[in-house]
Structure formats: structure tokens, C-alpha cells
Protein backbone atom coordinates (compact mmCIF):
# COMPACT_ATOMS: atom_id res chain seq x y z
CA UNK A 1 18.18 -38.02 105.23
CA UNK A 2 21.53 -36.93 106.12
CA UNK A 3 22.66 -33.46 106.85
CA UNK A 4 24.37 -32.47 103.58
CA UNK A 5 21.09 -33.62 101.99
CA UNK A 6 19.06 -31.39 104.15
CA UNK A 7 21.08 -29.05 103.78
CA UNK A 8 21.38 -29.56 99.69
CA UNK A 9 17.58 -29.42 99.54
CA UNK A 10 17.36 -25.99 101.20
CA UNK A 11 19.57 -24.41 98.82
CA UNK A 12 19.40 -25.04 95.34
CA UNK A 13 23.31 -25.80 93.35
CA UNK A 14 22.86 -22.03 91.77
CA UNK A 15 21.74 -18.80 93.03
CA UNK A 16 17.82 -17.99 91.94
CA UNK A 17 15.61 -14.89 92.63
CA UNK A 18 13.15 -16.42 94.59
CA UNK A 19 16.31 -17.47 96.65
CA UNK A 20 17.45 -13.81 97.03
CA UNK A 21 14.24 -12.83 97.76
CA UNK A 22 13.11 -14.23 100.31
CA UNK A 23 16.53 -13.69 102.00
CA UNK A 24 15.97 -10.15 101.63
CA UNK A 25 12.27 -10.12 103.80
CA UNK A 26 14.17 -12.34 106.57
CA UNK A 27 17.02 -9.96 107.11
CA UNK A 28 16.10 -7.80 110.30
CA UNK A 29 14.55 -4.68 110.07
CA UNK A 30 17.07 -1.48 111.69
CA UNK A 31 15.49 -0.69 114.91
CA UNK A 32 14.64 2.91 114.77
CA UNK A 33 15.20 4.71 118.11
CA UNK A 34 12.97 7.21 119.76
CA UNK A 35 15.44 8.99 121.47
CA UNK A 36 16.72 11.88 120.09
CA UNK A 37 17.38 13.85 122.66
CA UNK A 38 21.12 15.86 121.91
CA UNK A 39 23.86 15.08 123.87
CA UNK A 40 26.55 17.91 124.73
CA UNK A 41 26.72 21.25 125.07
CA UNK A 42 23.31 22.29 123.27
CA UNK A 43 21.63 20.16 125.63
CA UNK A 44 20.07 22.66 128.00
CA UNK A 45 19.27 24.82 125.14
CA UNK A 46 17.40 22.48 123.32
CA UNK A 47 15.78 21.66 126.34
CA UNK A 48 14.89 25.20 127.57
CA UNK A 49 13.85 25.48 124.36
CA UNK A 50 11.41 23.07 124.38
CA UNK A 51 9.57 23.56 127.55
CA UNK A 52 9.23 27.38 126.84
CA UNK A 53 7.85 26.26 123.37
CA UNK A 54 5.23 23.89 125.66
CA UNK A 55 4.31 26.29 128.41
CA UNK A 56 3.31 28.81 124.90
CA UNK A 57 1.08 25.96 123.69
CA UNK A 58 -0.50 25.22 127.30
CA UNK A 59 -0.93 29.20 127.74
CA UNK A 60 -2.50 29.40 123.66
CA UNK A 61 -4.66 26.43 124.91
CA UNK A 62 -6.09 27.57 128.25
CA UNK A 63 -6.96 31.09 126.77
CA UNK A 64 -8.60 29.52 124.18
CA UNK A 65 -10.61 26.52 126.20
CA UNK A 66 -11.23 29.92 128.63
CA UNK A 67 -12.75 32.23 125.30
CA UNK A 68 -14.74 29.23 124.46
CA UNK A 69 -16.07 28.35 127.74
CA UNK A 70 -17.29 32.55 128.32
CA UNK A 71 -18.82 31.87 124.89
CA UNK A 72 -20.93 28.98 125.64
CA UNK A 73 -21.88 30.60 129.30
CA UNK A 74 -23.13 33.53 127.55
CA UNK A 75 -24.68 31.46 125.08
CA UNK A 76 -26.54 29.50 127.78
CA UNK A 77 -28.10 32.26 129.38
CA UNK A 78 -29.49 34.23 126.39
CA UNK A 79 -31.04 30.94 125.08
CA UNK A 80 -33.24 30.97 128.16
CA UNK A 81 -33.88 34.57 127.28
CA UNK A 82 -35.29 33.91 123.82
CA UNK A 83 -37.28 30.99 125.09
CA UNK A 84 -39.16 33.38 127.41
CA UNK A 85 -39.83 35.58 124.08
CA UNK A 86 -41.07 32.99 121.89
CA UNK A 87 -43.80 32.30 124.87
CA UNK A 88 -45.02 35.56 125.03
CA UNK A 89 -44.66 36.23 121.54
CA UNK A 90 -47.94 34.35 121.41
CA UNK A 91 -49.53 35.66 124.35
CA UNK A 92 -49.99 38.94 122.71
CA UNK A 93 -52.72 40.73 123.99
């Protein structure tokens, strides 16, 4: 087979859908970048910004893993409490 056939066979004489198609799921995808980090003048801003906004978040956190930890402490030692009742609740004399 010579090269014009080859090359005859792989595209038809007239232009079909299936043609455009498939031409259309090879072209390459646009490479979406993950940096969008400003350049310029607004760059310290943004990036003052942005840590202040994290240290709030890592502050909201801790007091709350803190509140929840008291809770579970408190919890702990006033379910030893009411296993001490339930004992003598039956030991009534």
C-alpha cells in the first residue's frame, strides 16, 4: 500500500461527523494551572491577607478542639460518678 493510499484510507474524499468528531476528543485538553497567586503590587496584601485569615481558622480550631476536649474530661469523670450510684442504688439498706 503506498502512502497516498494510506493516507486516502484515513480520511474519507468529504468531510463526515464521525470525522469531526472524533477530531474534537483528540484535540488536547487546556492545562488548567494551580497557581494563582497575584503578581504586582497587591501581592503582599493578598498574602497578609491570607495568613491572618489562616492563623483565625487555626485560633477558631484550637479553642474549639480545647472546649471539646474540657467537655469530654468532665464527661469522663462524672460517668465514674454515676457508676458508683447505680451500685449503691441497689445496696439500699
Amino acid at each position: 500500500m503506498s502512502e497516498f493510499d494510506r493516507i486516502a484510507a484515513a480520511h474519507p474524499p468529504f468531510p463526515t461527523r464521525a470525522e469531526l468528531d472524533q477530531r474534537i476528543a483528540q484535540r488536547a485538553a487546556p492545562a488548567a494551572e494551580l497557581n494563582l497567586t497575584p503578581d504586582g503590587a497587591e501581592t503582599p496584601n493578598v498574602n497578609s491577607q491570607a495568613a491572618l485569615s489562616n492563623e483565625r481558622h487555626i485560633a477558631r480550631l484550637e479553642r474549639r478542639l480545647a472546649h471539646e476536649q474540657r467537655k469530654i474530661e468532665a464527661h469522663h469523670g462524672l460517668a465514674r460518678m454515676r457508676g458508683v450510684a447505680r451500685v449503691d442504688f441497689g445496696r439500699g439498706d
